[in-house]
Every structure is written in structure tokens, then in C-alpha cells.
N, C-alpha and C. Protein backbone atom coordinates (compact mmCIF):
# COMPACT_ATOMS: atom_id res chain seq x y z
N UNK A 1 6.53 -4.01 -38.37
CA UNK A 1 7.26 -2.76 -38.47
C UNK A 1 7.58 -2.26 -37.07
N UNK A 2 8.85 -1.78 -36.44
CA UNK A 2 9.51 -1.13 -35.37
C UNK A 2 9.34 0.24 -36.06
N UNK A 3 8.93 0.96 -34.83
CA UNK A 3 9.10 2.43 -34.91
C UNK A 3 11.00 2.69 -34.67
N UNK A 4 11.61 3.68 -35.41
CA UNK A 4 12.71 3.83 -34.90
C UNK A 4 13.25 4.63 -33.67
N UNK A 5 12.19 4.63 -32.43
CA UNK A 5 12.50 5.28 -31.60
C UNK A 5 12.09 4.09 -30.39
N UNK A 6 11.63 2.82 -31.00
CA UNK A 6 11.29 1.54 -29.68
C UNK A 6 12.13 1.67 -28.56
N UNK A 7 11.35 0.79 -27.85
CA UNK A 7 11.62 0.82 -26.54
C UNK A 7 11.40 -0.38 -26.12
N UNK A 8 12.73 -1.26 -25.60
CA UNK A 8 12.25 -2.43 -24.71
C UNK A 8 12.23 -2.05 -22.67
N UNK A 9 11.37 -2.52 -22.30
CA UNK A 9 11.33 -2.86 -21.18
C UNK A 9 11.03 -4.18 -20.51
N UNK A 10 12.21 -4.64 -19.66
CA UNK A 10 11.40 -6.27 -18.78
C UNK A 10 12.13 -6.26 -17.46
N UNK A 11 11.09 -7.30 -17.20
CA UNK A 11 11.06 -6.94 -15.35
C UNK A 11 11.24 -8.24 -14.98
N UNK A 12 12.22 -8.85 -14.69
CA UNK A 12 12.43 -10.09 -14.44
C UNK A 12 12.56 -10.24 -12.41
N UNK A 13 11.74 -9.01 -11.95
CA UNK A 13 11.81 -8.86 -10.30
C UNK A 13 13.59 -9.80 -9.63
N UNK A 14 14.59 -9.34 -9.93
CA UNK A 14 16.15 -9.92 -9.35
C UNK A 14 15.63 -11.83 -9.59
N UNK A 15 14.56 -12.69 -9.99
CA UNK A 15 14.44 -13.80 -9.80
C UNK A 15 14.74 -14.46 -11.02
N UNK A 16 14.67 -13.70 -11.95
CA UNK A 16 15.29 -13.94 -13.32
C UNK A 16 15.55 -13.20 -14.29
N UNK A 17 16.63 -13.46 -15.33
CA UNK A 17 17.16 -12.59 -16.51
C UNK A 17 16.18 -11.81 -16.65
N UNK A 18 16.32 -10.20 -16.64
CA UNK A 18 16.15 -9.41 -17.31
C UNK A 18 17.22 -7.90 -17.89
N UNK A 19 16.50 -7.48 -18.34
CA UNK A 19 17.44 -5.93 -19.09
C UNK A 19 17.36 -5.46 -17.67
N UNK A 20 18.00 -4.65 -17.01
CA UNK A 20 18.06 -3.89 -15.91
C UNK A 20 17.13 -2.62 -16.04
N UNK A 21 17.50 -2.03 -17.65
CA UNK A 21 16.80 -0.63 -17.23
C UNK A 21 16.51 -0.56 -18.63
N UNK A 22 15.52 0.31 -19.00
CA UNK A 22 15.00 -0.07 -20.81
C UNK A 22 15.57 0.22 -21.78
N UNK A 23 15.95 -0.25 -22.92
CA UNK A 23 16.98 -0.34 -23.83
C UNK A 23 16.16 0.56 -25.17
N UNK A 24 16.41 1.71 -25.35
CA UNK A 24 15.96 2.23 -26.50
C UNK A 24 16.71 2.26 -27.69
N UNK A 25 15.67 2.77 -28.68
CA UNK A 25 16.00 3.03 -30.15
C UNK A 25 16.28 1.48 -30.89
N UNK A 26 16.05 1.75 -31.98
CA UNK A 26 15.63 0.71 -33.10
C UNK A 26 17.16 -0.53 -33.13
N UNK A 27 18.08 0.17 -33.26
CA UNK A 27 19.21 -0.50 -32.91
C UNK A 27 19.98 -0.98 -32.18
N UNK A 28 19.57 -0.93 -30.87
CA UNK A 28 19.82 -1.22 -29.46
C UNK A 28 18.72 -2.34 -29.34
N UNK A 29 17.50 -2.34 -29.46
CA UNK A 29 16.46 -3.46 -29.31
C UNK A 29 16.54 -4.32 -30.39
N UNK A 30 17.27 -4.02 -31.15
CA UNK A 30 17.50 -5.06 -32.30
C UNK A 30 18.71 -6.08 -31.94
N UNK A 31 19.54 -5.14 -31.47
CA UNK A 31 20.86 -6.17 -30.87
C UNK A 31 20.32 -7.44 -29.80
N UNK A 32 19.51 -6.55 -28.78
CA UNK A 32 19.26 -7.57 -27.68
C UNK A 32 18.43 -8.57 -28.37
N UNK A 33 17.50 -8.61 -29.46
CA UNK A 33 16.98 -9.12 -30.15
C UNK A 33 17.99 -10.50 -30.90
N UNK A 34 18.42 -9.48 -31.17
CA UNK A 34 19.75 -10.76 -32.22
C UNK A 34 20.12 -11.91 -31.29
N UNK A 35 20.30 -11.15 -30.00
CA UNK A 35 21.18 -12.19 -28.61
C UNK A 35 20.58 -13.38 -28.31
N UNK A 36 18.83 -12.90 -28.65
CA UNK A 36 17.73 -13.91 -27.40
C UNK A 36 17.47 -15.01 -28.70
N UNK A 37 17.92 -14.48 -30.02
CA UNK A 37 17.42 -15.41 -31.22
C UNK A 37 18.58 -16.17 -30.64
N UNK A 38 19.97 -16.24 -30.33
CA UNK A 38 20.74 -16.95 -30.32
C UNK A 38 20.32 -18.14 -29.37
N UNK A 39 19.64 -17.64 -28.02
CA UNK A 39 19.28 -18.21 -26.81
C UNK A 39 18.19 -18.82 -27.09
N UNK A 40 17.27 -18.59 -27.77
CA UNK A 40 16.28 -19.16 -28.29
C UNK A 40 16.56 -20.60 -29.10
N UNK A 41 17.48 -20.29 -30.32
CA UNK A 41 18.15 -21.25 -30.88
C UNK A 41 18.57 -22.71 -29.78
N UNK A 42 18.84 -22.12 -29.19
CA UNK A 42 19.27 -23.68 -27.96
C UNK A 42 18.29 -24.05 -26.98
N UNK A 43 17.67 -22.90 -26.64
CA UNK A 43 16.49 -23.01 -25.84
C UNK A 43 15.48 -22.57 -26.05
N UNK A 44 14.35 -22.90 -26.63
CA UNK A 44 13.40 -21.96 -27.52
C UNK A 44 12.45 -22.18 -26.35
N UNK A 45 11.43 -21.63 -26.96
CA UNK A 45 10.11 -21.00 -25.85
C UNK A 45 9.15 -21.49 -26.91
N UNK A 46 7.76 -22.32 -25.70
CA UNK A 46 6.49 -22.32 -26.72
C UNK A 46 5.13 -21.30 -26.69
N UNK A 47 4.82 -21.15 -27.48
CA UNK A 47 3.58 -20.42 -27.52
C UNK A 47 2.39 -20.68 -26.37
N UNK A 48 1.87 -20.29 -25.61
CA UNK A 48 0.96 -20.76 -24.50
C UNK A 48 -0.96 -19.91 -25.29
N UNK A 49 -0.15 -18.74 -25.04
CA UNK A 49 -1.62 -17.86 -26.08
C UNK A 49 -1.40 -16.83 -26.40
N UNK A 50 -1.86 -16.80 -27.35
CA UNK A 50 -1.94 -15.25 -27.60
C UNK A 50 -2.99 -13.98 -27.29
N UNK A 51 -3.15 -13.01 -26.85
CA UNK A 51 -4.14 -12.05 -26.74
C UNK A 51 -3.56 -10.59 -26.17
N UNK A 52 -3.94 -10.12 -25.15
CA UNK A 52 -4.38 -8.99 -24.66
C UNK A 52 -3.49 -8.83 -23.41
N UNK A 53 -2.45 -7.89 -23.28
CA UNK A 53 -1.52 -8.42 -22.11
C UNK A 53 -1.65 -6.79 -21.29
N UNK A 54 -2.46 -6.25 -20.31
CA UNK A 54 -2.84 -5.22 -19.51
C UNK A 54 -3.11 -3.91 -20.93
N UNK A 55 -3.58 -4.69 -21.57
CA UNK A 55 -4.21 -3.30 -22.43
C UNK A 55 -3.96 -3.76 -24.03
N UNK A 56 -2.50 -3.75 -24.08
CA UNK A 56 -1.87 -3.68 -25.73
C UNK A 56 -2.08 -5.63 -25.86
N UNK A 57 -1.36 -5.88 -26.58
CA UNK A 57 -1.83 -7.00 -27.25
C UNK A 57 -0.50 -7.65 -27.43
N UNK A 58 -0.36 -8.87 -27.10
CA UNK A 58 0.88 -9.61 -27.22
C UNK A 58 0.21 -11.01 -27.13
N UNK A 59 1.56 -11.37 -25.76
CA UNK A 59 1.62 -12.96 -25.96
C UNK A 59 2.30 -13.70 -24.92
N UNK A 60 1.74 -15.08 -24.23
CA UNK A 60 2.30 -15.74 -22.82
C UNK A 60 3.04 -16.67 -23.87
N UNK A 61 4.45 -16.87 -22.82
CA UNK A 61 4.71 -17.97 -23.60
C UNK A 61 5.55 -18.96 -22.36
N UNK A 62 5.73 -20.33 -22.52
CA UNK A 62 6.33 -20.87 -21.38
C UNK A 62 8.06 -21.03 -22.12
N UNK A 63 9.16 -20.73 -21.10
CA UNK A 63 10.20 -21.02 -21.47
C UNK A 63 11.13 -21.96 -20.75
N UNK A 64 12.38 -21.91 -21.68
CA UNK A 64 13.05 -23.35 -21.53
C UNK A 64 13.33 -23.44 -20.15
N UNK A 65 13.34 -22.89 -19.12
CA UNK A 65 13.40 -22.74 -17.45
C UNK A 65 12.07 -23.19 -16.70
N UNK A 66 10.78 -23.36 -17.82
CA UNK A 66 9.49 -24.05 -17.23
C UNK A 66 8.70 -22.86 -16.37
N UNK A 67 9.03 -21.49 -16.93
CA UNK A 67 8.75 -20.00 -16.22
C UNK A 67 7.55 -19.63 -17.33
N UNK A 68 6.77 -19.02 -16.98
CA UNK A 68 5.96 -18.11 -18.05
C UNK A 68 6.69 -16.94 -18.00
N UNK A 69 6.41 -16.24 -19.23
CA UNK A 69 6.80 -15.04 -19.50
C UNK A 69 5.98 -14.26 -20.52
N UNK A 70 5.04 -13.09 -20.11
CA UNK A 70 4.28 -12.13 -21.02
C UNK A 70 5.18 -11.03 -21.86
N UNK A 71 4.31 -10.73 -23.34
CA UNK A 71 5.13 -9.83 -24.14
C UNK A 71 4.31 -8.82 -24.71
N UNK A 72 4.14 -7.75 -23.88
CA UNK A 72 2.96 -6.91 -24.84
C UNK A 72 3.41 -6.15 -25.71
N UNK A 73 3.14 -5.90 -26.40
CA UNK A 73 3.27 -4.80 -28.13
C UNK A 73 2.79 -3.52 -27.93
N UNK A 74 3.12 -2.25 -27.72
CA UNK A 74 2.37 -0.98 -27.83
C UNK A 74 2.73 -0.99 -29.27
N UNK A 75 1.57 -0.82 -29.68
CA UNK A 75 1.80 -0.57 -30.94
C UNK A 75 1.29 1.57 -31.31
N UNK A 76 1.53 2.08 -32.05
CA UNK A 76 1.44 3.53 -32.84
C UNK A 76 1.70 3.17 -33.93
N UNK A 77 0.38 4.16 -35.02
CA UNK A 77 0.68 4.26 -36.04
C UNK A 77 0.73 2.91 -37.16
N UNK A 78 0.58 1.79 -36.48
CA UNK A 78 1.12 0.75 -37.51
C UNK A 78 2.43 0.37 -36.94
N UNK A 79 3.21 0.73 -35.95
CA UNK A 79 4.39 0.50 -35.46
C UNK A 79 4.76 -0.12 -34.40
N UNK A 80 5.61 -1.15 -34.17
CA UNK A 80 5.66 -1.58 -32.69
C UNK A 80 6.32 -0.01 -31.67
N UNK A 81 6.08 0.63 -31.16
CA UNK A 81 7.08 1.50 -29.89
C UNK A 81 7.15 1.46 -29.50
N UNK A 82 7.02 0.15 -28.29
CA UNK A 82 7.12 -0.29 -27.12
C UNK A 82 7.21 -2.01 -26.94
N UNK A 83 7.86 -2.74 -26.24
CA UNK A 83 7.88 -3.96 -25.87
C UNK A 83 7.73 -4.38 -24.36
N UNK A 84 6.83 -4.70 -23.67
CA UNK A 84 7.16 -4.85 -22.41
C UNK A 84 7.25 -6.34 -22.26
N UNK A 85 8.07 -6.80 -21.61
CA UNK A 85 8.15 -8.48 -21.09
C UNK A 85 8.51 -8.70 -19.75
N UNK A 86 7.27 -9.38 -19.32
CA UNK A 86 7.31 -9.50 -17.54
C UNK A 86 8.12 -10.96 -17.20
N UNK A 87 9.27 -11.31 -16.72
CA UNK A 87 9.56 -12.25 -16.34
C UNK A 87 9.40 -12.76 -15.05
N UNK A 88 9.29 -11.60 -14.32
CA UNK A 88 9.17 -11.81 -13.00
C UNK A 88 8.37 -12.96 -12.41
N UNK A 89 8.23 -13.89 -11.88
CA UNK A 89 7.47 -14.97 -11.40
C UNK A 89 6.35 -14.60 -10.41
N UNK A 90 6.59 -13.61 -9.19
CA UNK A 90 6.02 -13.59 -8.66
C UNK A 90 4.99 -12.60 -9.68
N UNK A 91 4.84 -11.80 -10.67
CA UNK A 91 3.67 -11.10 -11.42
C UNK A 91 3.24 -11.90 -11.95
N UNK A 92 3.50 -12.93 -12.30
CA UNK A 92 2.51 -13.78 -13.22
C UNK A 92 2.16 -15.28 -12.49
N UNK A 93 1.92 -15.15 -11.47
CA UNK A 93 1.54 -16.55 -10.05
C UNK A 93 0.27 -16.71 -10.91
N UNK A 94 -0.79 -15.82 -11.00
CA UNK A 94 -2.24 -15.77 -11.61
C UNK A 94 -1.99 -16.24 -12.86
N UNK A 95 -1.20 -16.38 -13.56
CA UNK A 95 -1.18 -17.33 -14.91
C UNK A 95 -1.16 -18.92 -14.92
N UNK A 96 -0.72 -19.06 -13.43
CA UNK A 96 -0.28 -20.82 -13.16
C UNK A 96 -2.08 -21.75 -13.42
């Protein structure tokens, strides 16, 4: 379940794709959503682990560029309301 007021944020530090600035509401994070299923489709990403990503609870995953990339979940209520995804390389050196 998405809260209808979500919020994506990702930080790809200028070294790789990210959103520039955070994309709210349920229908706006759904679009960018729709886009990455497309990108996914040709280039999918594997699961590395799942757990605990600076507090909330998500997930590392390695992608088709051979980059890690974290996805934490704030969750409320039973609801996702937040997404954060770190692409940045140099934040996640300590994952190598």
C-alpha cells in the first residue's frame, strides 16, 4: 500500500541517474515507477539483500551498470510515504 501523499527521493551524487529533486504524491511516483519498470524490463537489477537501510527497512540491489543501489521504505500507518534510493557510488563504497 502507497500512502497518497509519497514521496520519492534519490541521490545519484551527478555520477549517476537520479530524480534531481523529490517527486511527490501518489501519481507522480507512480509514473516514474511505470518508466524504471520499462528500464528494468531490458535491464533488470538483482536482489543482493534485503534488511534495514539507515533505520526504515528496504533493500541493496546490484544493477545492470554493475553499481549497487539502496532502497529504503518509510513506512506510516501500514503505508509506504517515503522512498529513498541512494545511487550515488561514492555513499555506498562500504557496501563493496
Amino acid at each position: 500500500m502507497t500512502d497518497a501523499d509519497v514521496s520519492l527521493h534519490a541521490d545519484g551524487g551527478g555520477k549517476r541517474s537520479a530524480a534531481g529533486r523529490p517527486v511527490l504524491g501518489f501519481d507522480k511516483v507512480m509514473k516514474v515507477h511505470t518508466y524504471l519498470s520499462e528500464l528494468f524490463r531490458q535491464n533488470g537489477s538483482t536482489l543482493v539483500r534485503a534488511g534495514f537501510i539507515n533505520g526504515p527497512p528496504g533493500f541493496v540491489t546490484l544493477e545492470a551498470d554493475g553499481e549497487l543501489q539502496t532502497t529504503a521504505l518509510e513506512i506510516e500507518d501500514g503505508k509506504v510515504t517515503a522512498i529513498y534510493v541512494v545511487r550515488n557510488p561514492d555513499k555506498l563504497r562500504h557496501l563493496h
